[in-house]
Protein backbone atom coordinates (compact mmCIF):
# COMPACT_ATOMS: atom_id res chain seq x y z
CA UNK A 1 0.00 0.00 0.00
CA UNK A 2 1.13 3.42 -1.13
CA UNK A 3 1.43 6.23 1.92
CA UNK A 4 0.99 10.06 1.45
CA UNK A 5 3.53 12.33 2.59
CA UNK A 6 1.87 12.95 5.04
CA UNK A 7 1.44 9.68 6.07
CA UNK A 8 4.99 8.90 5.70
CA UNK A 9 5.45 11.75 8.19
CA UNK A 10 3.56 11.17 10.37
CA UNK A 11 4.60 6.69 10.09
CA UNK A 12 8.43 8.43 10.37
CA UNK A 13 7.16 10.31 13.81
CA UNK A 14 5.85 6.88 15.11
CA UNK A 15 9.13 5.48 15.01
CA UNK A 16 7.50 2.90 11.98
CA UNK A 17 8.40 2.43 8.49
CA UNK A 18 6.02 1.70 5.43
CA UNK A 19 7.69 -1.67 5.19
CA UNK A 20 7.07 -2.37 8.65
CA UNK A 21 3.03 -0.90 8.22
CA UNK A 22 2.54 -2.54 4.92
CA UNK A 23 3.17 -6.39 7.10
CA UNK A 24 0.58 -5.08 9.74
CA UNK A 25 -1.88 -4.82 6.87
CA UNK A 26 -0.89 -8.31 5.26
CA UNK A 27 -1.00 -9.89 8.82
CA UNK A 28 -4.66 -8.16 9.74
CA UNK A 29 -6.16 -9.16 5.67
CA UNK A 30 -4.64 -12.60 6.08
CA UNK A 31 -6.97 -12.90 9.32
CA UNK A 32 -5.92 -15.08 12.58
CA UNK A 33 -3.79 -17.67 12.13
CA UNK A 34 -5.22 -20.15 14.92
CA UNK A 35 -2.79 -22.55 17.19
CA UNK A 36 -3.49 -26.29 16.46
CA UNK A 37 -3.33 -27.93 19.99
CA UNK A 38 -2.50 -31.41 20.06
CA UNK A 39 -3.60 -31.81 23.89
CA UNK A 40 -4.39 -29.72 27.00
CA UNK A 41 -1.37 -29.71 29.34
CA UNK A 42 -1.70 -31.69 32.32
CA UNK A 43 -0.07 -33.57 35.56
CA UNK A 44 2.16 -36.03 33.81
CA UNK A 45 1.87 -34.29 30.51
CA UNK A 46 3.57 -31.36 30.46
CA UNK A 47 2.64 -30.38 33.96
CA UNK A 48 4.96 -31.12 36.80
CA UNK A 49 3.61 -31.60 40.62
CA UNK A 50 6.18 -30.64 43.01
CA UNK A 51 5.63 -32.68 46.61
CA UNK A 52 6.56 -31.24 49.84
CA UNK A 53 10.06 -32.39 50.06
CA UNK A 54 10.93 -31.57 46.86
CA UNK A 55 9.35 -28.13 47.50
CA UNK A 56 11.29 -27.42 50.28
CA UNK A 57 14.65 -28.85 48.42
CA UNK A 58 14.07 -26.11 45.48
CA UNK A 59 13.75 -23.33 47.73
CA UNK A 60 17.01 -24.28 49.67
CA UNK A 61 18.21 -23.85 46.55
CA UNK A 62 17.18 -20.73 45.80
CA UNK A 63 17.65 -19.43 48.87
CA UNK A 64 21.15 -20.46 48.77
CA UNK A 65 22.08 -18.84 46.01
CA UNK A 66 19.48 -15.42 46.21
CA UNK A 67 22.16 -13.22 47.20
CA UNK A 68 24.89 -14.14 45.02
CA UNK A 69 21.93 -13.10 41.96
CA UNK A 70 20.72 -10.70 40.54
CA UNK A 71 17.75 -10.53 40.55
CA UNK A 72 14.14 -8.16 39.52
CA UNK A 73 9.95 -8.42 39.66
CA UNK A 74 8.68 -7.26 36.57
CA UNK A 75 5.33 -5.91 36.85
CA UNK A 76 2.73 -5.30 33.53
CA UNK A 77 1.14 -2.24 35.37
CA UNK A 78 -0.44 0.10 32.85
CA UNK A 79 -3.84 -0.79 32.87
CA UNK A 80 -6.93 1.78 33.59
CA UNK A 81 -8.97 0.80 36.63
CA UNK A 82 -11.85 1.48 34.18
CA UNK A 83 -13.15 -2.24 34.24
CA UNK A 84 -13.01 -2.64 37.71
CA UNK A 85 -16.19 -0.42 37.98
CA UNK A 86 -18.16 -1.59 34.58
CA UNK A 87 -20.92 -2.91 36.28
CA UNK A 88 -21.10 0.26 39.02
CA UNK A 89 -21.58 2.22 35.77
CA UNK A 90 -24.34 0.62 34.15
CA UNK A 91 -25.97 0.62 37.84
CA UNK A 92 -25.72 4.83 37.29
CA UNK A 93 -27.18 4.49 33.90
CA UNK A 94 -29.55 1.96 34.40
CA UNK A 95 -30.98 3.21 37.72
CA UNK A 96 -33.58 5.30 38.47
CA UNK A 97 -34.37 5.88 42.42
CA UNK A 98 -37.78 7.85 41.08
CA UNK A 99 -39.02 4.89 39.33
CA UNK A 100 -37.87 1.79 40.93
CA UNK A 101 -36.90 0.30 44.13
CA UNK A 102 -33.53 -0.50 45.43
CA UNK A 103 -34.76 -3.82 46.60
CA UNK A 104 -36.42 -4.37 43.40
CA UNK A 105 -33.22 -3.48 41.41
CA UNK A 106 -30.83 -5.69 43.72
CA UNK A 107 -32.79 -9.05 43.25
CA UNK A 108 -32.09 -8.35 39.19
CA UNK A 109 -28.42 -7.32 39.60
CA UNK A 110 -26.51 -9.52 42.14
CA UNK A 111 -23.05 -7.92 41.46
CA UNK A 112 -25.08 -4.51 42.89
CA UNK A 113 -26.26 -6.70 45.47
CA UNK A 114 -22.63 -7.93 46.62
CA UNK A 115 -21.10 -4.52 46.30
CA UNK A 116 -24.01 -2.57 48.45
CA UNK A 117 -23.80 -5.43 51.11
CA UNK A 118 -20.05 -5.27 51.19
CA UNK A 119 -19.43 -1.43 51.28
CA UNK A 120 -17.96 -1.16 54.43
CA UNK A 121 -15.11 -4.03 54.22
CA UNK A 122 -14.39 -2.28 50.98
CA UNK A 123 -10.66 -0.39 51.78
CA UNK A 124 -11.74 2.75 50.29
CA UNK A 125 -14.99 3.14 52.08
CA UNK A 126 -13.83 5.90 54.71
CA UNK A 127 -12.71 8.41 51.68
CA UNK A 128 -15.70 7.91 49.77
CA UNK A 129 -17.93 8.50 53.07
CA UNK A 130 -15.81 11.34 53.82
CA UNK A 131 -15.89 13.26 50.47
CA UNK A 132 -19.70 12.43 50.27
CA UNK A 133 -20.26 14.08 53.89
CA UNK A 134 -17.58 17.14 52.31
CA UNK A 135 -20.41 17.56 49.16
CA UNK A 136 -23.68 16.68 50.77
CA UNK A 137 -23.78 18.08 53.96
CA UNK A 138 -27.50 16.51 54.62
CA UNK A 139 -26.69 12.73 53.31
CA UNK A 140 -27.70 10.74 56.13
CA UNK A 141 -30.80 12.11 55.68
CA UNK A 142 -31.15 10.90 51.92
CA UNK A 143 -33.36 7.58 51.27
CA UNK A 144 -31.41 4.71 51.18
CA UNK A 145 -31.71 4.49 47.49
CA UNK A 146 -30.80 7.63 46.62
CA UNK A 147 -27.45 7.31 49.20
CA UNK A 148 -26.58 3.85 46.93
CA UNK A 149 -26.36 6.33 43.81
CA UNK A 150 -24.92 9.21 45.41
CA UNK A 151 -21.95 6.60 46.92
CA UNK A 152 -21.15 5.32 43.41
CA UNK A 153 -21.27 9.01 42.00
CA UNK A 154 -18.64 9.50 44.48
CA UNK A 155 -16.60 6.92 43.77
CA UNK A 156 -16.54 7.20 39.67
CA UNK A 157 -17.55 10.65 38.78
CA UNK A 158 -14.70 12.81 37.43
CA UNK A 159 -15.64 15.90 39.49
CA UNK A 160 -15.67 13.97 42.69
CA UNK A 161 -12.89 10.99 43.45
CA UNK A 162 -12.54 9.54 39.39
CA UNK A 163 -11.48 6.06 40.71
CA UNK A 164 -12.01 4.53 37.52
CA UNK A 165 -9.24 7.32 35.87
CA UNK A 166 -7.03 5.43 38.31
CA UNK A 167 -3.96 2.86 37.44
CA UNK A 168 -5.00 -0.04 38.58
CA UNK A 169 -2.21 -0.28 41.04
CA UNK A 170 -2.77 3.05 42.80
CA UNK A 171 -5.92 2.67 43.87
CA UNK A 172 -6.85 1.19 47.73
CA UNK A 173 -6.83 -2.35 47.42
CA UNK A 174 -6.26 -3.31 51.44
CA UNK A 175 -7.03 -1.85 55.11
CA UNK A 176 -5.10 -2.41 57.33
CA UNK A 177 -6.96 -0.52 60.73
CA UNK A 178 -6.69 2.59 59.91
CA UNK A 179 -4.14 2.35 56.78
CA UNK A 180 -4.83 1.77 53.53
CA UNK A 181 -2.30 -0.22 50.88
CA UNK A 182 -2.31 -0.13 47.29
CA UNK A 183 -1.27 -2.70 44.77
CA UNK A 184 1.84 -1.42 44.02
CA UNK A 185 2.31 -1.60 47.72
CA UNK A 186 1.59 -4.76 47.98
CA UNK A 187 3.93 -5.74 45.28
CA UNK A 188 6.70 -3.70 46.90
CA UNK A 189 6.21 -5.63 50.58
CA UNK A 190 5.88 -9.00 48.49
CA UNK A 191 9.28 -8.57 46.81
CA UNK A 192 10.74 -8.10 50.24
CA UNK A 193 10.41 -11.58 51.09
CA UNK A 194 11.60 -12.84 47.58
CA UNK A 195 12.57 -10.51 44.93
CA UNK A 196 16.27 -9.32 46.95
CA UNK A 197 19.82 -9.90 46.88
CA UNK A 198 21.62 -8.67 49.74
CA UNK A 199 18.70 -6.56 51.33
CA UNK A 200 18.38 -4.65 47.59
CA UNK A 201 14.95 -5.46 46.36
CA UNK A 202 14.57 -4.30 42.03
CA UNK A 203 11.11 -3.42 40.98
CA UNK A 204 10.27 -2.68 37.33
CA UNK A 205 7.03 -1.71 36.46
CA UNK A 206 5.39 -0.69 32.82
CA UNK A 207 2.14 2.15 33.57
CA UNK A 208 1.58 4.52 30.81
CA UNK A 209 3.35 7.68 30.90
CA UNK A 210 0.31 9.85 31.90
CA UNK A 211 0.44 8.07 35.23
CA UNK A 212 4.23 8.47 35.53
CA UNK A 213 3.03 11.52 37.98
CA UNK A 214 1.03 9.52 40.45
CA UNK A 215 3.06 6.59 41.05
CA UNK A 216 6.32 8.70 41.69
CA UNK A 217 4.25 10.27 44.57
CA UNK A 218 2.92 6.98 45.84
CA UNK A 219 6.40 5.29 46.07
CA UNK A 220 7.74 8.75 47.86
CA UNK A 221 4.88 8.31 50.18
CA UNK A 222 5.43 4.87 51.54
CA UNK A 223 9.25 4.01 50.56
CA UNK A 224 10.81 5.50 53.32
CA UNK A 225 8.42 3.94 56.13
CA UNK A 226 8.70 0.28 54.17
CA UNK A 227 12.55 0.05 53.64
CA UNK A 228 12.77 0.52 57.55
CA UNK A 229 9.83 -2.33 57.89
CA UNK A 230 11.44 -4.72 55.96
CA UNK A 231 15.54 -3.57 56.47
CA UNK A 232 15.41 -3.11 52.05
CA UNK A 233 16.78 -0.92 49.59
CA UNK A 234 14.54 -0.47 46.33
CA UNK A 235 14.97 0.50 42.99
CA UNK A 236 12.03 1.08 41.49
CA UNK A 237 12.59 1.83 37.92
CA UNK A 238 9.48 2.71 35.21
CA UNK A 239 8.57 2.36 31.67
CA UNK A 240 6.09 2.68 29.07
CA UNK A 241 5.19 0.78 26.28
CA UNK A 242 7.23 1.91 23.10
CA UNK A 243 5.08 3.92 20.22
CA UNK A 244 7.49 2.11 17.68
CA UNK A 245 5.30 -1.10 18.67
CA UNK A 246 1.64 0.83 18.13
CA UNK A 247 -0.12 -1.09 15.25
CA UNK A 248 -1.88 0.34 12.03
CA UNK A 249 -5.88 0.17 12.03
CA UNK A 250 -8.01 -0.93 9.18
CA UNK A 251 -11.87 -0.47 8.60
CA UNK A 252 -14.06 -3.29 8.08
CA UNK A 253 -13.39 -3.16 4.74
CA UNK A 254 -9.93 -3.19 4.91
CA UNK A 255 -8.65 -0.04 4.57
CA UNK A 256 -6.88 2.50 5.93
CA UNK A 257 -8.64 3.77 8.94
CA UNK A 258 -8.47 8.02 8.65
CA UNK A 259 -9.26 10.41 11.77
CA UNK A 260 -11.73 12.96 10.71
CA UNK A 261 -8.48 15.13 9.88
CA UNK A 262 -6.92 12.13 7.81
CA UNK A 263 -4.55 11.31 9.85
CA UNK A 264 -3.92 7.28 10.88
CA UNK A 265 -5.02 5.54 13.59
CA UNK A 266 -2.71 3.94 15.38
CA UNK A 267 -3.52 1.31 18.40
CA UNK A 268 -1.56 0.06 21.53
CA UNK A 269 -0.72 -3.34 20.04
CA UNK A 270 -1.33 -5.62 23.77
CA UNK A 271 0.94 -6.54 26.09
CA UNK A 272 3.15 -8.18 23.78
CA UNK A 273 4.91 -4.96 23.12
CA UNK A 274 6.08 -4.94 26.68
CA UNK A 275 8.85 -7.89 25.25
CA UNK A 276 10.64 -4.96 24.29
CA UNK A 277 10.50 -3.16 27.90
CA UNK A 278 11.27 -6.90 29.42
CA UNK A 279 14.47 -7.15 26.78
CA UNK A 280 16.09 -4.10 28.52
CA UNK A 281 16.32 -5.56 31.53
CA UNK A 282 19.64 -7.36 32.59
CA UNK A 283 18.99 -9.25 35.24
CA UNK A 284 19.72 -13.00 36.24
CA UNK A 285 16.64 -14.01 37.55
CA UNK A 286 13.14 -11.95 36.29
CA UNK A 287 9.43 -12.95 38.17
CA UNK A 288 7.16 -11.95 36.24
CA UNK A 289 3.81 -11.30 37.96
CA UNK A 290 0.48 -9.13 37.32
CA UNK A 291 -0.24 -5.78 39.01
CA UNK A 292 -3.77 -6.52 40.05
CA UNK A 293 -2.45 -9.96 41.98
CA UNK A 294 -1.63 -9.15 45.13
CA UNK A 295 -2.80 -10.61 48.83
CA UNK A 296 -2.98 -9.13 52.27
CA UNK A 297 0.03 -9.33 53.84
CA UNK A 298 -0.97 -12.14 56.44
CA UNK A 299 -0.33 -14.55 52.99
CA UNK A 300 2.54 -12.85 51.76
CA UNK A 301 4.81 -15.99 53.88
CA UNK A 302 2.67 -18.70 51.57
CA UNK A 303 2.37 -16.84 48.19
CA UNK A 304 6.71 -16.37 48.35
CA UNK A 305 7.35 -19.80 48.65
CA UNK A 306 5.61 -21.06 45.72
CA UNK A 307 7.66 -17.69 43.52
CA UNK A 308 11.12 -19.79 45.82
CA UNK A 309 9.87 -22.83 43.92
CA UNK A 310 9.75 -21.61 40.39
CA UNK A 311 13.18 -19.35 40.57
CA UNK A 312 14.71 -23.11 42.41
CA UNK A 313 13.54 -25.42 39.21
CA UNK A 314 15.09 -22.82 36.58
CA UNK A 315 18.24 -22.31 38.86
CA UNK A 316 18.60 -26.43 38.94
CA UNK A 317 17.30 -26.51 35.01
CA UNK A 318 19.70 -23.94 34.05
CA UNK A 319 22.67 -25.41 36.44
CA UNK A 320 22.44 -28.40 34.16
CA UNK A 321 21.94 -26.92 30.88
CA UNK A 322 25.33 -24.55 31.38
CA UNK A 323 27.67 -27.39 32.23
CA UNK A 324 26.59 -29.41 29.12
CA UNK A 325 27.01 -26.36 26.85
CA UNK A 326 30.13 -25.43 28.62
CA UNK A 327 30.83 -29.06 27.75
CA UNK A 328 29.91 -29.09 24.40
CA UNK A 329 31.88 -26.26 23.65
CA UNK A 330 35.10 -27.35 25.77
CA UNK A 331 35.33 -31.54 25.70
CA UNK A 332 34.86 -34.58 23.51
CA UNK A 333 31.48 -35.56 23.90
CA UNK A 334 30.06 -39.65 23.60
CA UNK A 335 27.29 -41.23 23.24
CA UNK A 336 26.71 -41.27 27.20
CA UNK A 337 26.93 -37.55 26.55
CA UNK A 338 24.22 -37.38 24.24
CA UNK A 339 21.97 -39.39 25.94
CA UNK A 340 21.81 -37.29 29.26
CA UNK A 341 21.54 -33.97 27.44
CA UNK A 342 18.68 -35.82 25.54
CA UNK A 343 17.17 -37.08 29.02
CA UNK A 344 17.51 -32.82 29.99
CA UNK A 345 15.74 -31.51 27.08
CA UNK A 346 12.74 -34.54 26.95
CA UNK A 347 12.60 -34.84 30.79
CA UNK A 348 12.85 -31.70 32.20
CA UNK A 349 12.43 -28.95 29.37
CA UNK A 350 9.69 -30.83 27.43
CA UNK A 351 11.10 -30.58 24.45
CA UNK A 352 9.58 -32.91 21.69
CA UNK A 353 12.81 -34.18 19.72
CA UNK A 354 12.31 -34.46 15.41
CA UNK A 355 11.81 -38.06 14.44
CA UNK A 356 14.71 -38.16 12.54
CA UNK A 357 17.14 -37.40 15.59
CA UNK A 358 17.48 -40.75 16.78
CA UNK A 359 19.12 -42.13 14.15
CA UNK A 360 20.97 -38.47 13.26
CA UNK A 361 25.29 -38.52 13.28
CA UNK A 362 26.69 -37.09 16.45
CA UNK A 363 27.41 -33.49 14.95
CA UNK A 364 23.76 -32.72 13.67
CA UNK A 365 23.11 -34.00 17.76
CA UNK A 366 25.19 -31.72 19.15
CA UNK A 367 24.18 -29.03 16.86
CA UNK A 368 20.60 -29.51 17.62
CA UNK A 369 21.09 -29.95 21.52
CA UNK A 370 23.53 -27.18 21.82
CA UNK A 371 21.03 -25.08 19.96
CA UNK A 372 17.69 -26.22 22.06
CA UNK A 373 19.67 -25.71 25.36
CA UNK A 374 21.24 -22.23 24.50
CA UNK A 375 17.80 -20.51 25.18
CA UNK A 376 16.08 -18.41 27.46
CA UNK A 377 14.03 -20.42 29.76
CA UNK A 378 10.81 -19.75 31.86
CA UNK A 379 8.77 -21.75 34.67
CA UNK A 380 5.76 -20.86 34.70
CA UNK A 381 3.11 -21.37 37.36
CA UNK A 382 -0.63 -22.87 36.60
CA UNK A 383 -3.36 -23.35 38.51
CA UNK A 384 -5.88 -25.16 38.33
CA UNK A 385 -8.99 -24.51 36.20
CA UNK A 386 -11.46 -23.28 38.28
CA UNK A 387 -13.69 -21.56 34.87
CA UNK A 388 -11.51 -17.93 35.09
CA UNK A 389 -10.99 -16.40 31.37
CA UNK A 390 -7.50 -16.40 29.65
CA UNK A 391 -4.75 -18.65 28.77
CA UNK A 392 -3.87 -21.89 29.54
CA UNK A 393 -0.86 -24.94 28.89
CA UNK A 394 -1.42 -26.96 26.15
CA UNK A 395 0.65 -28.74 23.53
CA UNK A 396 1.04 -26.88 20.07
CA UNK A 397 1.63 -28.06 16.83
CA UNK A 398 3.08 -25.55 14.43
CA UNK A 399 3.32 -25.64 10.26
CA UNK A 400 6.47 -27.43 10.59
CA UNK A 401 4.75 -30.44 12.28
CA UNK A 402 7.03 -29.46 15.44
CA UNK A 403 4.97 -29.87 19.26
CA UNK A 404 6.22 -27.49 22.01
CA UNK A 405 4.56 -26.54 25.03
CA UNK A 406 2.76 -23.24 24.41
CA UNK A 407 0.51 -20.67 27.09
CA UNK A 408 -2.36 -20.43 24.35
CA UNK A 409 -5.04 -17.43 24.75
CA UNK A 410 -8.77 -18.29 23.95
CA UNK A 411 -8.72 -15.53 21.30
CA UNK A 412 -5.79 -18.04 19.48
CA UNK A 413 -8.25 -20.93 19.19
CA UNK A 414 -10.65 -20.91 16.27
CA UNK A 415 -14.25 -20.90 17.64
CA UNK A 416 -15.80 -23.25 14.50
CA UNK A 417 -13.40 -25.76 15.19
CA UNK A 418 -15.37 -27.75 17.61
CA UNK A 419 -12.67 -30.60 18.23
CA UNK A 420 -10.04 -27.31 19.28
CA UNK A 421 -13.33 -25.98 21.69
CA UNK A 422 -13.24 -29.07 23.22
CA UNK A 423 -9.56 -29.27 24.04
CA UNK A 424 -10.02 -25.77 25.36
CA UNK A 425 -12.92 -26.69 27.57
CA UNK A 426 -11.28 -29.61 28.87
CA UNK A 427 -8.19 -27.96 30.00
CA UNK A 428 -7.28 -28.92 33.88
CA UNK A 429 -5.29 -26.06 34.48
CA UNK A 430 -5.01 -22.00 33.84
CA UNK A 431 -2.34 -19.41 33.14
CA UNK A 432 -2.21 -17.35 35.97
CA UNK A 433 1.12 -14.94 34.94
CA UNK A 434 3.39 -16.18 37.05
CA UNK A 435 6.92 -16.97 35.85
CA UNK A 436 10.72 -17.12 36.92
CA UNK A 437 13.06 -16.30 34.01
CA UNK A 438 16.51 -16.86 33.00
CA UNK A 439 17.20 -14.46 30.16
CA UNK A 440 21.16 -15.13 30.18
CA UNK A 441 23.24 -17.56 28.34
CA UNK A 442 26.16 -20.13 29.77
CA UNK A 443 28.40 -17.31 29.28
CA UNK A 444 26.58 -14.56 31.49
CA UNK A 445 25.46 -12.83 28.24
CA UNK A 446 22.15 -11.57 27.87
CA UNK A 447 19.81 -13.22 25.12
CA UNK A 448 17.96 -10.88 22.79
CA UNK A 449 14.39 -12.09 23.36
CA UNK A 450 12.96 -10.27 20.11
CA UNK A 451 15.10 -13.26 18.53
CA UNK A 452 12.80 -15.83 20.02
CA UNK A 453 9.50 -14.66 19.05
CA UNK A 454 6.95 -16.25 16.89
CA UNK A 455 5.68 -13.09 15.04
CA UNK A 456 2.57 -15.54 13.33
CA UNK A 457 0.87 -15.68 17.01
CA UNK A 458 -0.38 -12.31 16.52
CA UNK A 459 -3.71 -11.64 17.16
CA UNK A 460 -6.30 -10.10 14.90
CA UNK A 461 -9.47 -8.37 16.82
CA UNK A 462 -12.22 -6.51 16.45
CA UNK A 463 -12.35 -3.13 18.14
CA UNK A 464 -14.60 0.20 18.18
CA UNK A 465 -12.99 3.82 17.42
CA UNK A 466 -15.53 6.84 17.84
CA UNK A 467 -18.55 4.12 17.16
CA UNK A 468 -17.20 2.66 13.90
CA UNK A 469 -15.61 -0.44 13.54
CA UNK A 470 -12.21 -1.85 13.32
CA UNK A 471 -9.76 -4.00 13.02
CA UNK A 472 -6.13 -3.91 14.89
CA UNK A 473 -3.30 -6.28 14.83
CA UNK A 474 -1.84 -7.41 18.43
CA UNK A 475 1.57 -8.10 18.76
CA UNK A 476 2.33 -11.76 20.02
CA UNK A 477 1.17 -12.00 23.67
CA UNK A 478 3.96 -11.90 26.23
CA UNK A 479 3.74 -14.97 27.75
CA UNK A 480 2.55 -16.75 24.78
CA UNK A 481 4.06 -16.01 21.01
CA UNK A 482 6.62 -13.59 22.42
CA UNK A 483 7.88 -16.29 24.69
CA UNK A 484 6.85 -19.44 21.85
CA UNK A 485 10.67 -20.34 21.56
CA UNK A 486 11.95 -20.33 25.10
CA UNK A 487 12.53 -23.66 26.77
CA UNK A 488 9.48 -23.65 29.18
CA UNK A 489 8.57 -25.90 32.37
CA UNK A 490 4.71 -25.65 33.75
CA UNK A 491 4.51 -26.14 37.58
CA UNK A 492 1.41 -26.84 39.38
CA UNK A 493 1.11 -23.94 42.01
CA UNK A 494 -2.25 -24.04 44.38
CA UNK A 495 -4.99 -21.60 43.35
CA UNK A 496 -4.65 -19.53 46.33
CA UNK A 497 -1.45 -18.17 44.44
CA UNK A 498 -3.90 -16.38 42.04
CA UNK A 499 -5.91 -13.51 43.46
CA UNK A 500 -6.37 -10.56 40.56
CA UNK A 501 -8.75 -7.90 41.09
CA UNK A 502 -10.64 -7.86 37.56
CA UNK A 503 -13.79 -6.15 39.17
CA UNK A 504 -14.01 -4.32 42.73
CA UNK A 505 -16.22 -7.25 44.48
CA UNK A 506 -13.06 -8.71 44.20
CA UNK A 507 -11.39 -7.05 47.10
CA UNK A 508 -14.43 -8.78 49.28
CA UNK A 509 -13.13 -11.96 48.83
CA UNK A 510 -11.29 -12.92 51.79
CA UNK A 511 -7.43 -13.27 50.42
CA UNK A 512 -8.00 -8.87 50.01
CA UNK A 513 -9.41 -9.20 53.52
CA UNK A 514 -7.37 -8.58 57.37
CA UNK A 515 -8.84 -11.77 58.92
């Protein structure tokens, strides 16, 4: 497709190229390119269960060797706290005090219900009290219904406390008497207790730059009082997701979506872009964990261990891997040799060898081994399915014919293929973000993770832009194409590892809750 200059101006100032634009527009007219599982995942099947003793054994290692590490939490923070409150805004726009009853209007809408009967365990429910009192002088004396509406008002409206403008992480997520904690809190006092080397905890977090502001003033409001809590240094370090990875719209038609002043559209491409914001970061050890998936600090203790577990099986994995490729590359290497980096790769990395490798000379071997084991590797938590939306293990097939262990989104499944529906349905276990990763070589050098990326696991959706239609191109998802060609071990982690906030009856249930 041909560009104006103005266009190519304006493509130049987005840090894009035509070339570069004119594959968007291929990948988003060629449509989704679907994953073919082969099988869900599960105990025995891709899935290891870690018992007690060798629980404990894996964090001994880890803690062993935290402090001679380095090591960083890297925290996907950006998102709006929009969603939290999407049923709280279609209670203001569907409610009318004059016309209905509140008890009529509660047995329709239970989330209403739950909120209403839960206001008071909610963390923020002092503020929103107090600014209510500070605008309505008179609103203890207000009906009960009309005190429901003017509480949400309070909470959402932008001339009052605009919650939903919010990050995600900076709004009140726990009480603690009379204090209040917010995510990124949370996150902060979690890292404390697994995130350090020598007392020096490393927190990266990606928030969009027009909340840059507020969580600079958040961290200088509590850093202080929590480094003398804990006895820990932090670096907290920020970034945002790159324009350079902002993806070209189409219309339905496909083609080129114009602003009413001609201009482009261009579209946050998902949180696959943050690989690039992930690939900055040298670290030897990264967790990778959600914003919105925190606890109260009573199950901080529980929650580390099973992050000790993950960063113990990739330290042990990766022990392993780095003596055979310091091997390879230093000694004569037999048959004996072969075998137990073979017995590595099958056993432990789930790695599916070609047919033909069997009966394969030993320098096409070693090539192949040396070049399977010289990758960056993740372990990956997953819990079990308990119905919750997203991604899950399974066992891919790609166009080569080659099976690998994949995190697979529903969006990547095609929805008419009923045999791929059921494999989805059937799943045992769920993605819940949370990964230890070892993004350096046997030599201490850092991989470049844009190098292991399977750019066809972009997704194609649907979207809405000033009530017309559109289409926009996602980039690979993090933890799925972005990561399709690490080396990558699933570990079964219990569900009370995975508490996200996705709407604000959430913080009722009882792991956002001082028992």
């Amino acid at each position: 497709m041909t560009f104006s200059e103005k266009d190519s101006i304006q493509i130049k100032k987005q840090g894009l190229t035509a070339d570069l634009i004119n594959g968007q527009i291929e990948l988003i007219k060629s449509g989704m390119i679907y994953s073919n599982l082969v099988a869900a995942a599960n105990i025995g099947n891709g899935i290891l269960k870690i018992d007690k003793k060798q629980r404990l054994d894996y964090i001994k290692t880890f803690n062993k060797k935290q402090n001679q590490l380095s090591i960083v939490k890297f925290v996907p923070a950006s998102g709006a706290a929009t969603r939290m409150f999407k049923f709280l805004f279609q209670f203001l726009e569907d409610y009318n005090f004059n016309e209905e009853s509140i008890e009529s209007h509660l047995k329709k809408n239970k989330d209403i219900s739950r909120f209403l009967n839960g206001l008071e365990k909610l963390p923020f429910f002092e503020e929103v009290v107090y600014k209510i009192h500070e605008l309505i002088p008179n609103f203890n004396d207000l009906p009960y219904a009309e005190r429901c509406v003017e509480f949400v008002k309070t909470m959402l409206e932008e001339t009052r406390l605009n919650y939903s403008y919010y990050p995600k992480g900076l709004l009140p997520f726990h009480k603690y008497g009379t204090q209040v904690s917010t995510a990124f809190e949370e996150h902060l006092l979690e890292a404390t207790l697994y995130a350090t080397s020598n007392n020096k905890a490393d927190l990266h977090f990606t928030i969009s730059e027009a909340h840059k502001k507020m969580f600079v003033g958040e961290l200088e409001h509590i850093k202080e009082d929590i480094e003398d809590k804990t006895n820990t240094n932090f670096n907290i370090s920020f970034s945002y997701q790159n324009k350079s990875t902002d993806t070209i719209a189409l219309t339905s038609k496909d083609e080129l979506f114009r602003e009413q002043d001609g201009s482009l559209l261009f579209r946050p491409s998902g949180h696959g872009a943050l690989l690039e914001n992930l690939n900055d970061l040298d670290y030897d050890i990264i967790f990778i964990k959600n914003i919105d998936n925190v606890v109260v600090s009573e199950h901080h203790d529980s929650i580390s261990d099973y992050k000790k577990l993950l960063a113990g099986i990739l330290l042990e994995v990766q022990d392993r891997a780095f003596k055979f490729l310091h091997q390879i590359e230093t000694s004569d290497i037999n048959d004996t040799d072969i075998d137990e980096m073979t017995k590595l790769i099958t056993g432990k990395m789930n790695v599916v060898v070609p047919k033909d490798f069997e009966n394969s000379n030993l320098e096409p071997k070693l090539f192949y081994l040396k070049e399977r084991l010289n990758r960056p590797t993740r372990v990956c938590g997953m819990v079990k399915n308990e119905g919750e939306p997203g991604g899950g293990p399974f066992w891919v097939k790609d166009e080569n014919g080659q099976i690998s262990l994949q995190i697979v989104e529903s969006a990547q499944i095609d929805a008419k293929n009923e045999h791929q529906v059921n494999l989805l349905k059937n799943a045992t276990h769920f993605n819940p973000v949370d990964l230890a990763c070892g993004v350096k070589n046997y030599k201490g050098e850092k991989f470049d993770l844009t190098q292991f990326v399977d750019p066809k696991a972009a997704f194609v959706t649907v979207k809405s832009h000033n009530g017309e239609e559109i289409k926009v191109l996602e980039l690979p998802g993090l933890w799925n194409g972005s990561m399709a060609y690490w080396n990558t071990i699933f570990v079964e982690i219990p569900v009370s590892t995975f508490n996200p906030v996705k709407t604000v009856n959430d913080l009722l249930k009882p792991a956002h809750q001082v028992s």
